[in-house]
Protein backbone atom coordinates (compact mmCIF):
# COMPACT_ATOMS: atom_id res chain seq x y z
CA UNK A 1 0.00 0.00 0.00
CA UNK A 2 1.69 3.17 -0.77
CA UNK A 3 2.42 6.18 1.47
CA UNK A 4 -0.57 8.37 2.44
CA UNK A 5 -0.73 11.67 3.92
CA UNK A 6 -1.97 12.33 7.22
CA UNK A 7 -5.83 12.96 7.41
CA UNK A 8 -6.88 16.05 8.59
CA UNK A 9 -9.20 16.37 11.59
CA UNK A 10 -12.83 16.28 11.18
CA UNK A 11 -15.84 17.57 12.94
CA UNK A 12 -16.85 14.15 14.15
CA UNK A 13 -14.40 11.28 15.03
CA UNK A 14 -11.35 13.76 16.27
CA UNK A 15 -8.70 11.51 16.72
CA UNK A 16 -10.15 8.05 15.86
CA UNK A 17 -7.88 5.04 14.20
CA UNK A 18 -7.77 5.04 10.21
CA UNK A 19 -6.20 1.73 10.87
CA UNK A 20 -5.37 -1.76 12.25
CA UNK A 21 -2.44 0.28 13.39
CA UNK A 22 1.24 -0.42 13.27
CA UNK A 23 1.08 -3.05 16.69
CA UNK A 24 -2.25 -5.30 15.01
CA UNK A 25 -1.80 -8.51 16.46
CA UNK A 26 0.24 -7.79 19.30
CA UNK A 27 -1.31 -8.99 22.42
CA UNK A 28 -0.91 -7.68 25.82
CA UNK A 29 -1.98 -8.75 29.50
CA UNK A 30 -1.75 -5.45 31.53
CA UNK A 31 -1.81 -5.67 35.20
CA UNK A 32 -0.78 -2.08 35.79
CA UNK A 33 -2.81 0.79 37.77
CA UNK A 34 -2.46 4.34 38.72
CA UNK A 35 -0.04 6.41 36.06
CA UNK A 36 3.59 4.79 34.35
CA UNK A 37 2.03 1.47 33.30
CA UNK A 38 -1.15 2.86 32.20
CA UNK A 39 0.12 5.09 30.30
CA UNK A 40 2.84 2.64 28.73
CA UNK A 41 -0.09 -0.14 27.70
CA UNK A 42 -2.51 2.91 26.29
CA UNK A 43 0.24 4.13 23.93
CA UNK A 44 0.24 0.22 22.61
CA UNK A 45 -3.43 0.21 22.27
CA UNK A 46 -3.50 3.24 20.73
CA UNK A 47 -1.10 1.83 17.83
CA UNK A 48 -3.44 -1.26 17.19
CA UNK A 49 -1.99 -4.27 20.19
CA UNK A 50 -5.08 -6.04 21.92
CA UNK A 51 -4.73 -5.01 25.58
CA UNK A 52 -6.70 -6.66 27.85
CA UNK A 53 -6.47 -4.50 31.75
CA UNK A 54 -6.99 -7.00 34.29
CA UNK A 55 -8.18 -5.37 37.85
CA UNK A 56 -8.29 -6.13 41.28
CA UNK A 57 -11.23 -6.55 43.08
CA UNK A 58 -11.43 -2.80 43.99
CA UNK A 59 -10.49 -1.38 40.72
CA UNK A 60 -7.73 0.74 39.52
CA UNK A 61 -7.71 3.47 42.36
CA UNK A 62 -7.71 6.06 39.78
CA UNK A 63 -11.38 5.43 39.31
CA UNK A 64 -11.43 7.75 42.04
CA UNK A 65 -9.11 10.29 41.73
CA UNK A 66 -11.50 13.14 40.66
CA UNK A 67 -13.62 14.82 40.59
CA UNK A 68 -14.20 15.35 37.69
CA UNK A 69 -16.25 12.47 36.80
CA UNK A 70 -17.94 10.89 33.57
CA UNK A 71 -21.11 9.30 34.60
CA UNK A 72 -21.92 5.74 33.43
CA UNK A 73 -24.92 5.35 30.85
CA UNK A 74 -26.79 4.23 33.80
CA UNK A 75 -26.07 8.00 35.63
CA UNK A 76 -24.45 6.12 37.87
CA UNK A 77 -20.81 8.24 39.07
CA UNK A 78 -18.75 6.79 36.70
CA UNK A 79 -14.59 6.90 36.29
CA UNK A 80 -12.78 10.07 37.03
CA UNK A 81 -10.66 11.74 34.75
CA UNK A 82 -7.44 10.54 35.62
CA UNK A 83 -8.54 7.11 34.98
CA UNK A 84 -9.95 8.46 31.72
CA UNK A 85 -6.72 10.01 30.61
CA UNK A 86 -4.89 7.08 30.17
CA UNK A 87 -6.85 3.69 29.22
CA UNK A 88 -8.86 3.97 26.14
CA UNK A 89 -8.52 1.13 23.47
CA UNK A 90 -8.32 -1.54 26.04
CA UNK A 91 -10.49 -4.44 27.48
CA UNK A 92 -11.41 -4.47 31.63
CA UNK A 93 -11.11 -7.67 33.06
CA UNK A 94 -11.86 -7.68 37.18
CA UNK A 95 -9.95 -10.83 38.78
CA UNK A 96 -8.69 -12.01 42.02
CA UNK A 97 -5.16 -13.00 41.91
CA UNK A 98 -4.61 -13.45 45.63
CA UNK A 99 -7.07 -16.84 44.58
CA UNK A 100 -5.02 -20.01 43.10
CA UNK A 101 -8.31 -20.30 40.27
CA UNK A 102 -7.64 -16.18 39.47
CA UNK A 103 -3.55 -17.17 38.79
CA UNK A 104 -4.68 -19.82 36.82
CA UNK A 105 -6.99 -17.50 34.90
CA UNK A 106 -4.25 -15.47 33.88
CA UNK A 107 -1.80 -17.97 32.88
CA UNK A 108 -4.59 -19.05 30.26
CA UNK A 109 -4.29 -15.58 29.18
CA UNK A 110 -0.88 -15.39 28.83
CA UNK A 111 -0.72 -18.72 26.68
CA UNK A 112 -0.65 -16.89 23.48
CA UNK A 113 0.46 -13.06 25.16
CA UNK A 114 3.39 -11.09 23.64
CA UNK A 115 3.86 -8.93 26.44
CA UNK A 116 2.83 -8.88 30.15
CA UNK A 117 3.10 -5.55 32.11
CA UNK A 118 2.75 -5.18 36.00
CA UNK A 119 3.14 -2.75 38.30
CA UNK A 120 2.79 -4.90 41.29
CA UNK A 121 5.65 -4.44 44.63
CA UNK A 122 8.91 -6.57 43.37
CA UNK A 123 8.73 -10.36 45.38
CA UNK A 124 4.73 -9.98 44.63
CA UNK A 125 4.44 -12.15 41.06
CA UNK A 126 7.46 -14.46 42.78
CA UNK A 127 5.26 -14.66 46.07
CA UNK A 128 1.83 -15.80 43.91
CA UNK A 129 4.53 -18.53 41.91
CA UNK A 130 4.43 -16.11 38.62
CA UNK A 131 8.01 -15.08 38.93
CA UNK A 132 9.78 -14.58 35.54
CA UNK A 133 13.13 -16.63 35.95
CA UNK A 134 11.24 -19.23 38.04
CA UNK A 135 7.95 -19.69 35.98
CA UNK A 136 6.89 -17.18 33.25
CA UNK A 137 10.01 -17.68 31.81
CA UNK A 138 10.17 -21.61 31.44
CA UNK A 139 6.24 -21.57 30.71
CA UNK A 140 6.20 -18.93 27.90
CA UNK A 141 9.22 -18.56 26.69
CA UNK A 142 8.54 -15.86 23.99
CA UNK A 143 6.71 -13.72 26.22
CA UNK A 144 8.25 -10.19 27.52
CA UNK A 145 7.59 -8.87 31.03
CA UNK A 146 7.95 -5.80 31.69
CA UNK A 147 7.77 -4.32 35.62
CA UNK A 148 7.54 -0.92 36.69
CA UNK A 149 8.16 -0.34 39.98
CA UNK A 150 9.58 2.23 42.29
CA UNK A 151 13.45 1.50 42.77
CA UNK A 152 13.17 -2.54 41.52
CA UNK A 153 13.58 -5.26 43.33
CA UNK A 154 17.65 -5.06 44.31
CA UNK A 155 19.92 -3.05 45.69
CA UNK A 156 19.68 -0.33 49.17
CA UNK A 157 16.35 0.77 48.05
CA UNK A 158 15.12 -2.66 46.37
CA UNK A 159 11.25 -3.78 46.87
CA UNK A 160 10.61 0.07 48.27
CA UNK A 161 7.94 1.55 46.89
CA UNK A 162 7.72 4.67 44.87
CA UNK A 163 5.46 7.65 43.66
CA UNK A 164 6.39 10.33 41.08
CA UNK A 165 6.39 13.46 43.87
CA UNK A 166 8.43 11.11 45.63
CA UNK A 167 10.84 10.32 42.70
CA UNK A 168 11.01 13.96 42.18
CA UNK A 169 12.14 14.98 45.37
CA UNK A 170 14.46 12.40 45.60
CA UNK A 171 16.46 12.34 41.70
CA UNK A 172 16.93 15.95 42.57
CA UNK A 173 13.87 17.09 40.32
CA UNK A 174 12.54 18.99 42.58
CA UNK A 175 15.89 21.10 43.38
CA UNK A 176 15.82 22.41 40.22
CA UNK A 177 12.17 23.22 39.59
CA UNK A 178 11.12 26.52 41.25
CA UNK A 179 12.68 29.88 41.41
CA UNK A 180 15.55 30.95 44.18
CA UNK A 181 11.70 32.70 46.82
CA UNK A 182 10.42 29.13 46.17
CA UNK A 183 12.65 26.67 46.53
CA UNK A 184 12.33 23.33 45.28
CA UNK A 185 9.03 22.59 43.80
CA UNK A 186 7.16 19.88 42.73
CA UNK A 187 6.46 19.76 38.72
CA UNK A 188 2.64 20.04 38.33
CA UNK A 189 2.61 17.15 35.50
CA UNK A 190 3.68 13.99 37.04
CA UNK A 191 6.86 13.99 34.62
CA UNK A 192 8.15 11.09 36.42
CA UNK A 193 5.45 8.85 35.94
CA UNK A 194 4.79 9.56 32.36
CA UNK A 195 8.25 9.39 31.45
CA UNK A 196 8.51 5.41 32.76
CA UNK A 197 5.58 5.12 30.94
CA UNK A 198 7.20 5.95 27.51
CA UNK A 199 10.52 4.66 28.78
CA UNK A 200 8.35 1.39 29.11
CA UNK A 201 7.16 1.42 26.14
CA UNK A 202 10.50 1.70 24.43
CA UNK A 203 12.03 -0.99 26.58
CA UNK A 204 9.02 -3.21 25.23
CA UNK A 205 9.29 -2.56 21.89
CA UNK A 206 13.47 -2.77 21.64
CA UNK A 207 12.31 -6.44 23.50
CA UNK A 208 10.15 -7.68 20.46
CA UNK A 209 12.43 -6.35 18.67
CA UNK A 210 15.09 -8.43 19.72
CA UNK A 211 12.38 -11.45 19.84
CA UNK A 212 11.86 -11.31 16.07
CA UNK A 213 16.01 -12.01 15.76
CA UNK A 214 16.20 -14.43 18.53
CA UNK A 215 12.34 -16.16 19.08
CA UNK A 216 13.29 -15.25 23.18
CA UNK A 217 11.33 -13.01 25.16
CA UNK A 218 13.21 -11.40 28.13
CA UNK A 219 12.77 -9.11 31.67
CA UNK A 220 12.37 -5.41 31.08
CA UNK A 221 13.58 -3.86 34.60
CA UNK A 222 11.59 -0.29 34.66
CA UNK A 223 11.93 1.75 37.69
CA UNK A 224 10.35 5.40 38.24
CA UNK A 225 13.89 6.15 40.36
CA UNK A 226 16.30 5.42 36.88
CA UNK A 227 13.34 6.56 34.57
CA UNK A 228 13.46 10.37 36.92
CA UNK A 229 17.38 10.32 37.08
CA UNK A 230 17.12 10.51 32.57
CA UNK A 231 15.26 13.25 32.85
CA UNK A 232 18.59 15.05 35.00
CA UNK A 233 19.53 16.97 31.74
CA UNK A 234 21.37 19.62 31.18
CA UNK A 235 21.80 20.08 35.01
CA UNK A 236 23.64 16.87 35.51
CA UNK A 237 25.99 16.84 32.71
CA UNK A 238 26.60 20.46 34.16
CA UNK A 239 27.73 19.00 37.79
CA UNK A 240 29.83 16.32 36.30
CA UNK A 241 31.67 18.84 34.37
CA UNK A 242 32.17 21.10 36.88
CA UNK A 243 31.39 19.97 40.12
CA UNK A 244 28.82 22.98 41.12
CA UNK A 245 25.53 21.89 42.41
CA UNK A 246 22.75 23.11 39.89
CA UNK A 247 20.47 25.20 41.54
CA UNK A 248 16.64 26.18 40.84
CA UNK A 249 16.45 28.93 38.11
CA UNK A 250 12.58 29.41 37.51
CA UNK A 251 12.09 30.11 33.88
CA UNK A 252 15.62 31.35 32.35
CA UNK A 253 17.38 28.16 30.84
CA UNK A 254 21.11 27.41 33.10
CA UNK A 255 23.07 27.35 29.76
CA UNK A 256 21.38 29.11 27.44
CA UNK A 257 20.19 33.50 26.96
CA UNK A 258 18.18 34.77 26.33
CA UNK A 259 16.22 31.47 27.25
CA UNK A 260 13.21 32.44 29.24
CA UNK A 261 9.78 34.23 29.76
CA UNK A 262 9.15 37.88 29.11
CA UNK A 263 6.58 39.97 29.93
CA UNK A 264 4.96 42.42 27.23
CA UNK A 265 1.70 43.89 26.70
CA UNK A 266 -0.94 41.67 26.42
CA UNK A 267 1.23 38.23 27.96
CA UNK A 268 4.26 36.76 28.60
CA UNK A 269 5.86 35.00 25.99
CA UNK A 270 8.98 32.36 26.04
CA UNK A 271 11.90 33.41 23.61
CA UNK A 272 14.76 30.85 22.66
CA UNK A 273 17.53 32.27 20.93
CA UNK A 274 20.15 29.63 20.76
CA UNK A 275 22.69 30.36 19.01
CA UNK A 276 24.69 33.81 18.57
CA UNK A 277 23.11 34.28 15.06
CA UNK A 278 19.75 33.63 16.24
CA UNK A 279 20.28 36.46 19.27
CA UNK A 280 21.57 39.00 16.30
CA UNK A 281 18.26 37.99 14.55
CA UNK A 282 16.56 38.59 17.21
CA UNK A 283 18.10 42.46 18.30
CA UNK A 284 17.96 43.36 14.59
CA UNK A 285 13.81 42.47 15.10
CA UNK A 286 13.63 44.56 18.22
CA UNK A 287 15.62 47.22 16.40
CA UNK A 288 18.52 46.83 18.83
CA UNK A 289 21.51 46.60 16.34
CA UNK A 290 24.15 47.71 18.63
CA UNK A 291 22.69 45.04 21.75
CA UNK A 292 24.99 41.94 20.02
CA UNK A 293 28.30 44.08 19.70
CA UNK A 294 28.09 44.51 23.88
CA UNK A 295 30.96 42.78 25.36
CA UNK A 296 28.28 41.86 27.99
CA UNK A 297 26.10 40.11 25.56
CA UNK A 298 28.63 39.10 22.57
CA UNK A 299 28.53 35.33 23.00
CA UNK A 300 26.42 32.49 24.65
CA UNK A 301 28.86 32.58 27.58
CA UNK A 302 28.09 36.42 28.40
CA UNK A 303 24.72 36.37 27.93
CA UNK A 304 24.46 33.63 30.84
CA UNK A 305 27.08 35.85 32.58
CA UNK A 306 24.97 38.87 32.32
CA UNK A 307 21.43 37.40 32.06
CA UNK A 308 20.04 39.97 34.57
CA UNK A 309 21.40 43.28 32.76
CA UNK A 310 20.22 41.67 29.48
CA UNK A 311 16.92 40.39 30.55
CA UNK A 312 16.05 44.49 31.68
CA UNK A 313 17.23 45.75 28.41
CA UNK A 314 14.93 42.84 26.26
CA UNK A 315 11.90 43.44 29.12
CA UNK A 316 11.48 47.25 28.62
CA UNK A 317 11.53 46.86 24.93
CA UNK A 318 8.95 44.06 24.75
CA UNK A 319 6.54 45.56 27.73
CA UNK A 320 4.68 47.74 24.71
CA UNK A 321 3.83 44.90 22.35
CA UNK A 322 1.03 42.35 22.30
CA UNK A 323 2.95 39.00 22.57
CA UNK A 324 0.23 37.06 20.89
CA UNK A 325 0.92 39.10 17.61
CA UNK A 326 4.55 39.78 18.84
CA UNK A 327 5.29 35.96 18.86
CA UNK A 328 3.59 35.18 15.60
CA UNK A 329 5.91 37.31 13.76
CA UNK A 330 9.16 36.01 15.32
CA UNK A 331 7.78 32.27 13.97
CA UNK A 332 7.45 33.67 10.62
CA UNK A 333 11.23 34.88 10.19
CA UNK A 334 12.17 31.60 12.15
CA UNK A 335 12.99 32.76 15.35
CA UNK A 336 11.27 30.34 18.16
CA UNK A 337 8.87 31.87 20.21
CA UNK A 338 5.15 31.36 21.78
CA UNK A 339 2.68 33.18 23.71
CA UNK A 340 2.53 31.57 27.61
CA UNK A 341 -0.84 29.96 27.85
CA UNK A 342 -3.32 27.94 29.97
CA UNK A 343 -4.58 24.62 29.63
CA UNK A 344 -7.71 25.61 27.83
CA UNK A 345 -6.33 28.14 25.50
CA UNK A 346 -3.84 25.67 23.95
CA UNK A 347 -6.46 22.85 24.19
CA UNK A 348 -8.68 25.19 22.21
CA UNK A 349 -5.89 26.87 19.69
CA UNK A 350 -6.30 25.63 16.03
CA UNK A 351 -3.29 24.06 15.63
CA UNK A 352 -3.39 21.11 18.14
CA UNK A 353 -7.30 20.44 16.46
CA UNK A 354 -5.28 20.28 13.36
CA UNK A 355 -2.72 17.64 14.81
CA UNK A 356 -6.03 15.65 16.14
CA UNK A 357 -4.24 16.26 19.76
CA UNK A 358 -7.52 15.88 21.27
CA UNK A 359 -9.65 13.18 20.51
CA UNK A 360 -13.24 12.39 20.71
CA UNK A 361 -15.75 9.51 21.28
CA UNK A 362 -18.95 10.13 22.33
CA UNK A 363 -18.72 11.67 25.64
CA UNK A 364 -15.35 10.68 25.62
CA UNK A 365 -12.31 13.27 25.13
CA UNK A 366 -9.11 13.21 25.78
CA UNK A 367 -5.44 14.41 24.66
CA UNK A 368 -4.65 12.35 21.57
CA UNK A 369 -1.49 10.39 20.48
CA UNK A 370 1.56 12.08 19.77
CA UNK A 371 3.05 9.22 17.27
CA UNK A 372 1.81 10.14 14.14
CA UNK A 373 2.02 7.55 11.02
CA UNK A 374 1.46 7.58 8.02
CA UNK A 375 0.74 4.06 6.69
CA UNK A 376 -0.59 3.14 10.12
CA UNK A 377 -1.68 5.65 12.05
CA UNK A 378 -3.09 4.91 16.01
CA UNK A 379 -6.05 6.84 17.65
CA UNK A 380 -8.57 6.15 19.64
CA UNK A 381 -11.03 2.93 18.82
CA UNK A 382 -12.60 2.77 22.03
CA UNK A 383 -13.85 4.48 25.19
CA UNK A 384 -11.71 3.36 28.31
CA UNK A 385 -13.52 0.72 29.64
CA UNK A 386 -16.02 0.61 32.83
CA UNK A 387 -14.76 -2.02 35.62
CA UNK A 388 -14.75 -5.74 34.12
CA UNK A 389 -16.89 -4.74 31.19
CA UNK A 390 -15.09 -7.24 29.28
CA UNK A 391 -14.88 -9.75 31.33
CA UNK A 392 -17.61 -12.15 29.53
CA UNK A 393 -16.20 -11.54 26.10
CA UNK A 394 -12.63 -11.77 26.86
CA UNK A 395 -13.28 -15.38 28.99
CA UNK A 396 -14.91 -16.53 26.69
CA UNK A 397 -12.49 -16.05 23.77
CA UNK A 398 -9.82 -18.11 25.91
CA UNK A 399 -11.69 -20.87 26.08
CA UNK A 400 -13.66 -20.62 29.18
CA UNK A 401 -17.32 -21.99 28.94
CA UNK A 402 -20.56 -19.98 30.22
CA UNK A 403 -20.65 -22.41 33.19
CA UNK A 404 -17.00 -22.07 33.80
CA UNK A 405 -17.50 -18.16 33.66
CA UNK A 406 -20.42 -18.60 35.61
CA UNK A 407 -17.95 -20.16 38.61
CA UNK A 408 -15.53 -17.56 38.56
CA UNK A 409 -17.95 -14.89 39.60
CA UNK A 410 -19.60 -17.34 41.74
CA UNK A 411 -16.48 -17.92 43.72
CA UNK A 412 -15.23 -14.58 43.17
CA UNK A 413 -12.68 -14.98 41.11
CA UNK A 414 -14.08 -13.02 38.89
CA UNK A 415 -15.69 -9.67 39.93
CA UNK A 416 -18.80 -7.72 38.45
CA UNK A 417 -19.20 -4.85 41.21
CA UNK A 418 -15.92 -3.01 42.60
CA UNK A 419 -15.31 -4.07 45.94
């Protein structure tokens, strides 16, 4: 089939899959909750794998991390938004694994399973008899497991657990977000989390990867603590260079000026001139030719130098000019720049409907995917699913009979209402 371009949104079906999707056939047992795994199986789903989320009696605790809440066709309070956010495309299953029959359930489902992804505490899967070297391993030996925990399972913080504030303050995160008044501060997305999540993913796919050469599956080792300590960047390379602790600098970049925020008129705006060229662009725009000839400000290495002096001398000449209009024109003679906004403006701006960045379902919205393709392209081919709404349907394609099925929730195994 040859190349396409990418479709342009629509009015109805924003962000829906065109396709099988690039990851058709590709099945995955997810026994993640809350955030990294999550989001790691949803950006599979999204590009076409069968993902089938298999809960614990009481749900995914992100059910109830709201409000806000979509309510259930019933009007019953459905799932909150964070729950909402991040598991579209897949199936719900609700089983028991602390019961022998719901660990036999799942081994059923992992008899023809690419990949298996858990979030549970390290020593748990070993504890049940599902370890990977011990069982999973010997059983299915083309099958990948992937584990995200907190600091993994060895080591002085082994079998610990972990959340992404905590990651944050601990990596050193924190310590850099912020401005000198604040101190360290907590970043408002959960970078932490959502970065194992697509560090996870990678890890998974570089595994099936390998698989195709070799026919072996294999342990991916995720852990929030190594997954925060990538995101160190520029400030660590900094401190191994030169052995000065980085320290919070609020907007202005630690390597780079004039890197930063700026107020004008109308809004602040972010300027990035990185390179000398670039900053003589940008003075010739402001109609300040003589600004790049100041020993203060003739190279990178001033400009951090003297980032306060400069900043002053850029601030009173942008406080008369709309930034909105302002930044518009320094994108048009290549010169990156954008207008600071909220959530809602850039939710609402035309661009990211053009990129299908938000995607739509019924009464289901959310941000779309990112991955763009153009054989292949993912989106969104289902709502996320209410708790075990699958659970019939996705027995019963593994071979378990209505009166089998029938057992399960009879014993509890398998579980219709959250507990």
């Amino acid at each position: 089939m040859p190349d396409t371009p990418l479709p342009s949104m629509t009015t109805e079906g924003k962000g829906l899959a065109r396709s099988p999707g690039a990851l058709a056939g590709l099945k995955v047992v997810d026994l993640t909750r809350v955030l990294g795994g999550p989001y790691c199986t949803m950006i599979l789903a999204d590009h076409g794998a069968e993902v089938i989320k298999i809960e614990p009696p009481q749900g995914d605790e992100v059910r109830e991390w709201g409000p806000p809440f979509l309510p259930d066709p019933d009007g019953s309070r459905g799932a909150a938004s964070y729950f909402i956010g991040v598991n579209r495309n897949k199936q719900s299953l609700a089983l028991d694994l602390s019961k022998p029959e719901g660990r036999q359930v799942l081994l059923r489902l992992l008899e023809d399973a690419d990949v298996l992804v858990e979030n549970f505490k390290p020593g748990a899967m070993e504890k049940w008899g599902l370890g990977y070297e011990e069982v999973l391993s010997q059983r299915f030996p083309s099958l990948v497991h992937c584990r995200v925990s907190g600091f993994g399972a060895t080591g002085p913080r082994g079998g610990l657990p972990g959340y992404d504030a905590i990651i944050q303050a601990m990596v050193g995160l924190m310590s850099i977000n912020g401005t000198p008044d604040s101190g360290p501060t907590r970043m408002a997305t959960p970078i932490v989390d959502l970065a194992t999540g697509l560090y996870s993913t990678i890890g998974i796919l570089m595994a099936l990867q390998e698989r195709a050469r070799s026919g072996q599956g294999q342990f991916v080792d995720m852990t929030l603590h190594d997954c925060g300590m990538a995101l160190l960047h520029p400030q660590a390379a900094n401190f191994l260079l030169n052995n000065k602790r980085p320290k919070a600098t609020g907007n202005p970049h630690p390597n780079i000026s004039p890197y930063s925020a700026f107020r004008t008129a109308t809004c602040q705006i972010f300027v990035a001139c990185g390179n000398d060229p670039a900053f003589r662009k940008f003075c010739a725009f402001l109609e300040l030719p003589d600004l790049p000839a100041d020993p203060r400000f003739r190279t990178n290495g001033d400009r951090v130098t003297n980032r306060d002096a400069l900043t002053a001398i850029l601030e009173e000449k942008l406080s008369h000019r709309d930034g909105h209009a302002l930044c518009d024109e320094l994108l048009a003679i290549g010169l990156p720049a954008g207008p600071v906004l909220h959530i809602d403006e850039a939710l609402a701006e035309p661009h990211t409907a053009h990129r299908e960045m938000v995607t739509e379902l019924g009464d289901f919205r959310a941000l779309g995917t990112p991955i763009k393709l153009s054989r292949t392209p993912g989106g969104t081919r289902s709502a996320p699913p209410r708790f075990n709404q699958h659970g019939d349907s996705v027995l019963a394609r593994h071979g378990f009979s209505p009166e089998e099925i029938e057992a399960l929730k009879r014993d509890g195994v398998v579980v219709d209402e959250r507990r």
